[in-house]
C-alpha atoms as a PDB file:
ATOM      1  CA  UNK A   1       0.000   0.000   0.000  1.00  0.00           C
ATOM      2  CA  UNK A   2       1.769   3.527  -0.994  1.00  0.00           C
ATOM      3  CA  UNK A   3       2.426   6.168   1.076  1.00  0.00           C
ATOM      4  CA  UNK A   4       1.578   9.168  -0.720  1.00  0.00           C
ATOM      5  CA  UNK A   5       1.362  11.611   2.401  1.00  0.00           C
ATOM      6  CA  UNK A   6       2.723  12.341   5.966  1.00  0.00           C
ATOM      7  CA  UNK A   7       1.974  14.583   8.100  1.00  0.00           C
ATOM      8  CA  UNK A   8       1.384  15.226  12.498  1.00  0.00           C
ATOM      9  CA  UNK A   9       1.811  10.994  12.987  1.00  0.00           C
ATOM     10  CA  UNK A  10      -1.012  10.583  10.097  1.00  0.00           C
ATOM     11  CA  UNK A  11      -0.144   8.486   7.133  1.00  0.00           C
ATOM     12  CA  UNK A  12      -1.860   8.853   4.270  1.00  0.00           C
ATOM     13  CA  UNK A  13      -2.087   5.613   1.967  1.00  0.00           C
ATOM     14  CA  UNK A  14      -3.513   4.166  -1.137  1.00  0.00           C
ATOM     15  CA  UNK A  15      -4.107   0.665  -2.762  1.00  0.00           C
ATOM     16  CA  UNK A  16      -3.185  -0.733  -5.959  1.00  0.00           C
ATOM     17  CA  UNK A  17      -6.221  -1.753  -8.074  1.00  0.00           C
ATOM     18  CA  UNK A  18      -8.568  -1.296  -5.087  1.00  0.00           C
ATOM     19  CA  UNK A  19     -12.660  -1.547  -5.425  1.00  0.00           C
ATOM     20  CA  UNK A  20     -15.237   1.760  -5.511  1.00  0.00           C
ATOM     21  CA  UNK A  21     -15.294   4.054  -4.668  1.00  0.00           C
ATOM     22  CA  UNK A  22     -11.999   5.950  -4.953  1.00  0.00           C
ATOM     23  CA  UNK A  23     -10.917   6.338  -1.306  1.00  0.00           C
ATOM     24  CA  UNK A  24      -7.470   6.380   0.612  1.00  0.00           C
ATOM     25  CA  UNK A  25      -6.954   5.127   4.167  1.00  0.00           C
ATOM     26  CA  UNK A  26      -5.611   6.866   6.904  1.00  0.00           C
ATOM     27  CA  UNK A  27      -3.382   5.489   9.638  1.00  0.00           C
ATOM     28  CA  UNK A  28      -2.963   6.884  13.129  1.00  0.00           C
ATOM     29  CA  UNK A  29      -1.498   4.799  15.562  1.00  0.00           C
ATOM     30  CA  UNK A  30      -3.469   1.965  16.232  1.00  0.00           C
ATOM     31  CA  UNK A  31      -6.352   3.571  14.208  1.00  0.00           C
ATOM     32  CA  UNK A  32      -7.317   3.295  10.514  1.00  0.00           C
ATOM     33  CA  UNK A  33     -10.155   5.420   8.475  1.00  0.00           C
ATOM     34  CA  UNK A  34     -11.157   4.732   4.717  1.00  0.00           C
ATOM     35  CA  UNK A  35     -12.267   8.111   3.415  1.00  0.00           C
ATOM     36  CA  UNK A  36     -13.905   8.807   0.271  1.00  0.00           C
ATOM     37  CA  UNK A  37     -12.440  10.783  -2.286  1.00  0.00           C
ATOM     38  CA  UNK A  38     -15.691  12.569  -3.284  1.00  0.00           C
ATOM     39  CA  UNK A  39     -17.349  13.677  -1.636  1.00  0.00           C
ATOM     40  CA  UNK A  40     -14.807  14.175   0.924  1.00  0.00           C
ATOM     41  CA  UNK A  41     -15.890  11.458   4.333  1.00  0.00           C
ATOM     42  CA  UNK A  42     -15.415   9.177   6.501  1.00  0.00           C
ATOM     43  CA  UNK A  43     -16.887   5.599   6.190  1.00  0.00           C
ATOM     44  CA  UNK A  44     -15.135   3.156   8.210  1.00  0.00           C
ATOM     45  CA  UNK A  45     -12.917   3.526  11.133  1.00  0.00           C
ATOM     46  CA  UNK A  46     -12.393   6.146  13.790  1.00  0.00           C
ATOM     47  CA  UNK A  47     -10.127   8.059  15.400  1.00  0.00           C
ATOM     48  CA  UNK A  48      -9.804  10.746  17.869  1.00  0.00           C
ATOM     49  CA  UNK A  49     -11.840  14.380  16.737  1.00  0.00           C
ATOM     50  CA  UNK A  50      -8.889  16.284  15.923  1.00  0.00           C
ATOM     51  CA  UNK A  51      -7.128  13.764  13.921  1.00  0.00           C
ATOM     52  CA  UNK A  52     -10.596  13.136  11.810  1.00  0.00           C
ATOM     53  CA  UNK A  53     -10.657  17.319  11.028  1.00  0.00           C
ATOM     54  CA  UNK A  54      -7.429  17.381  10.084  1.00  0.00           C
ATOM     55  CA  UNK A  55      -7.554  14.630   7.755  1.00  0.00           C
ATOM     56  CA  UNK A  56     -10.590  16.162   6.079  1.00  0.00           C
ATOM     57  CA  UNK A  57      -9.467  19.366   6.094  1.00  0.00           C
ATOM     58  CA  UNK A  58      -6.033  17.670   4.474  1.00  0.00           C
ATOM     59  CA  UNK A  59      -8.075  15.790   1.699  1.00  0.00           C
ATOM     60  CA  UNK A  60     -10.078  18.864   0.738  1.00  0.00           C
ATOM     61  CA  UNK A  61      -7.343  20.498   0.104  1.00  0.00           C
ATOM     62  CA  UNK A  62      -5.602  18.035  -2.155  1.00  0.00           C
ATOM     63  CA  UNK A  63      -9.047  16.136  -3.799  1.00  0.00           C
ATOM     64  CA  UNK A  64      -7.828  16.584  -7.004  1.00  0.00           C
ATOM     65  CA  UNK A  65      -4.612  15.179  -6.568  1.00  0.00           C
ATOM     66  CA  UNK A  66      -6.142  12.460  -4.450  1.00  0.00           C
ATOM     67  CA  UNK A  67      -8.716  11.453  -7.483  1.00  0.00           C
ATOM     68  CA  UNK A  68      -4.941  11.558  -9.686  1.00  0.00           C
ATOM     69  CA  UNK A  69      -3.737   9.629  -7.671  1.00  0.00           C
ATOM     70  CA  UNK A  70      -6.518   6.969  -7.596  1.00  0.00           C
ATOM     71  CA  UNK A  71      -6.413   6.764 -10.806  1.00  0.00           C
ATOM     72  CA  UNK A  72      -2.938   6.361 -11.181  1.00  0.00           C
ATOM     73  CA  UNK A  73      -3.584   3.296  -8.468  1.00  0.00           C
ATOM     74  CA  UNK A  74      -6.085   2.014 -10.592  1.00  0.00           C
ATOM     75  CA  UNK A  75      -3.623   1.439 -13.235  1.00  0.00           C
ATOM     76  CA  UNK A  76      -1.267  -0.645 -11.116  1.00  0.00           C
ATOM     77  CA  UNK A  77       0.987   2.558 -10.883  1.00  0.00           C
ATOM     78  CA  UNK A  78       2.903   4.749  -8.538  1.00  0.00           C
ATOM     79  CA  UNK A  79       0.548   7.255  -7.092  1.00  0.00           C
ATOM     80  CA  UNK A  80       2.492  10.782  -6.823  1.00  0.00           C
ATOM     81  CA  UNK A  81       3.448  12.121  -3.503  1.00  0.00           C
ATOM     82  CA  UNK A  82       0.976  14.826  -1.622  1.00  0.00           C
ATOM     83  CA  UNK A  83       2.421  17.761   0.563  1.00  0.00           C
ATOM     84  CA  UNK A  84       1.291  17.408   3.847  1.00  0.00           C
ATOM     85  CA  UNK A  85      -0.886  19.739   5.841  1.00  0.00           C
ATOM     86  CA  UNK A  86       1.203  22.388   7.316  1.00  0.00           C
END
């Protein structure tokens, strides 16, 4: 699974040739989300409040890059790298 983001103890990662719809998963600590791509949310997992608003806030930022990336992923390739939130 590519890392295509880091950022605060969050990593940001994709699948290869994953199933619908587009969506990255998000790793912090012990916990894991799988948010959607578009529209931006949350629809498995959990974490603690802040870390859930700054991953949204992180992926609307960057949803077009995220949906390149997808696709990119969906074609067994390298998904580019994302700047993290600052």
């Amino acid at each position: 699974m590519p890392t295509i983001s880091i950022f605060y103890g969050i990593i940001i990662k994709m699948l290869f040739d994953d199933h619908n719809p587009p969506h990255f998963h998000a790793e912090y600590g012990e916990y894991e989300l799988v948010v959607t791509i578009s529209p931006i949310k949350i629809i498995k997992g959990d974490a603690p409040k802040r870390v859930k608003s700054m991953i949204l806030e992180w992926a609307a930022l960057h949803q077009e890059e995220l949906i390149q990336d997808w696709e990119l992923c969906a074609m067994l390739k390298s998904p580019l790298p994302i700047e993290p939130l600052e």
